[in-house]
Protein backbone atom coordinates (compact mmCIF):
# COMPACT_ATOMS: atom_id res chain seq x y z
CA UNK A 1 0.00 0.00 0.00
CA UNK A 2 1.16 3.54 -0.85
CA UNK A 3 1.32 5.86 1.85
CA UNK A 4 1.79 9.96 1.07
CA UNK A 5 3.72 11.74 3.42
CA UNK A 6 3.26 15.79 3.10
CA UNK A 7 5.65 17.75 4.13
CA UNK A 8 5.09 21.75 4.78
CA UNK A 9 6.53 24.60 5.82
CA UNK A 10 4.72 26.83 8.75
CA UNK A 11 5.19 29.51 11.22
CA UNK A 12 8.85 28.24 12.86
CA UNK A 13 8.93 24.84 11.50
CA UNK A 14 7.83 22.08 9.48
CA UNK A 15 4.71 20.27 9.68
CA UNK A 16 4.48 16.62 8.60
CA UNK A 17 1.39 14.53 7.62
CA UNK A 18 1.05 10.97 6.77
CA UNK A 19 -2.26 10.16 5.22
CA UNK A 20 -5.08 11.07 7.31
CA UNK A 21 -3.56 11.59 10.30
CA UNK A 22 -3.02 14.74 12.31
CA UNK A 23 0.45 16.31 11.11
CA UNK A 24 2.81 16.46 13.61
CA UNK A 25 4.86 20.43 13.79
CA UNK A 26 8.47 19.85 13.90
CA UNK A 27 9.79 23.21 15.34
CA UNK A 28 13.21 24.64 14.23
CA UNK A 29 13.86 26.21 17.64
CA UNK A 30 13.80 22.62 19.03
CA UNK A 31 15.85 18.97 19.20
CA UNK A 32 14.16 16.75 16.47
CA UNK A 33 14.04 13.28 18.53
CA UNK A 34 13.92 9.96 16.50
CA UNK A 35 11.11 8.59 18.41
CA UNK A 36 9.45 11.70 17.45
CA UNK A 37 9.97 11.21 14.07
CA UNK A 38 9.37 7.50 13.59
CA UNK A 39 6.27 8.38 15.31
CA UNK A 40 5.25 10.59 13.42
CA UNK A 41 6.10 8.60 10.02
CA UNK A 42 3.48 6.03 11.26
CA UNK A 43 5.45 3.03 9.72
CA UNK A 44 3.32 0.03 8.47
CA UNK A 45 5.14 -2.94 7.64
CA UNK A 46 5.16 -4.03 3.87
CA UNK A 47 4.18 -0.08 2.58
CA UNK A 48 5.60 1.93 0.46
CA UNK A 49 6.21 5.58 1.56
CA UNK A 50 5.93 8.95 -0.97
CA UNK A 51 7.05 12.27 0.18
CA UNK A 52 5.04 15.41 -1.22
CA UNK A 53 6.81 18.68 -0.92
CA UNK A 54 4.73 21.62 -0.05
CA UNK A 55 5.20 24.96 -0.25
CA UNK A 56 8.46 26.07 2.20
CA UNK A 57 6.23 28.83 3.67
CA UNK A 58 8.90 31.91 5.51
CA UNK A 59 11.01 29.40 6.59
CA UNK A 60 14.77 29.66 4.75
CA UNK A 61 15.05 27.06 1.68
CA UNK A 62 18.22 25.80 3.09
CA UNK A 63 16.19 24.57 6.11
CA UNK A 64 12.93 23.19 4.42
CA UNK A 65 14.99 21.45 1.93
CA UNK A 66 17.08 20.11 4.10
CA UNK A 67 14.20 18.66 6.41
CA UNK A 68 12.67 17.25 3.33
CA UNK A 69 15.84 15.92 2.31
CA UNK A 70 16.26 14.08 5.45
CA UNK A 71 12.84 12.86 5.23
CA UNK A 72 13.34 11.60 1.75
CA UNK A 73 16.87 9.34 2.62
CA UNK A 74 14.41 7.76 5.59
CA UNK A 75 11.36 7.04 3.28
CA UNK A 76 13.73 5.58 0.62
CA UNK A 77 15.95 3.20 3.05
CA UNK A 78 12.33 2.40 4.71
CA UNK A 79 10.81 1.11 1.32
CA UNK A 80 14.01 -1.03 0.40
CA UNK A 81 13.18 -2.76 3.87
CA UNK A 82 9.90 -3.10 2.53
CA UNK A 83 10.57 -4.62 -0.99
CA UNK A 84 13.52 -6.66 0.63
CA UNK A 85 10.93 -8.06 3.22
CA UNK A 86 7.89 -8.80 0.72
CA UNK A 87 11.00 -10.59 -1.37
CA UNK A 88 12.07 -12.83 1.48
CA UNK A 89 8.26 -13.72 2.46
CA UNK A 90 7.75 -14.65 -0.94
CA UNK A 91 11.06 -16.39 -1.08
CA UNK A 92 10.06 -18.58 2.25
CA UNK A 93 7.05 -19.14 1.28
CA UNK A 94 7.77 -20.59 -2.09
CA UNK A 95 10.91 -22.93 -0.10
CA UNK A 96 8.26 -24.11 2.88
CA UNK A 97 5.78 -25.49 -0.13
CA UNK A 98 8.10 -27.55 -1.83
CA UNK A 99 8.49 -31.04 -1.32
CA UNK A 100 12.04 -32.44 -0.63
């Protein structure tokens, strides 16, 4: 399943939104903590992540781009784990139904 992440820029920060849920502000005057952010990217095993840039807002390029950029190296190492996984699944699966 595809999953859109949007990313956008607001008053002091960035606010992130995956799907339906409510975005979560990541504020520039504070510590990003992982668990914060793996939180907030609401992993499901076996999806596949999308990242939607939105519009910087008054916050410096350099600092929205970076953010996004940071986002977008985690979303891409997250759906290699997926595809890897879905491969190895399939792979086990296939090994476990054949006969010896």
């Amino acid at each position: 399943m595809m999953r859109l992440i949007k990313l956008e820029g607001i008053d002091g920060g960035i606010s992130m939104q995956v799907e339906d849920n409510d975005p979560t502000a990541f504020l520039l005057a504070d510590d990003i903590k992982a668990t914060e952010l793996f939180k907030a990217l609401d992993f499901h095993r076996g999806c596949q992540y999308e990242v939607e840039r939105g519009a910087s807002g008054e916050l410096a390029p350099g600092a929205f781009d970076g953010f996004c950029g940071l986002i977008e190296e985690i979303v891409q190492g997250i759906n290699k784990i997926s595809d890897s996984s879905d491969e190895t699944v399939t792979k086990l699966s296939s090994e476990e139904s054949m006969p010896d």
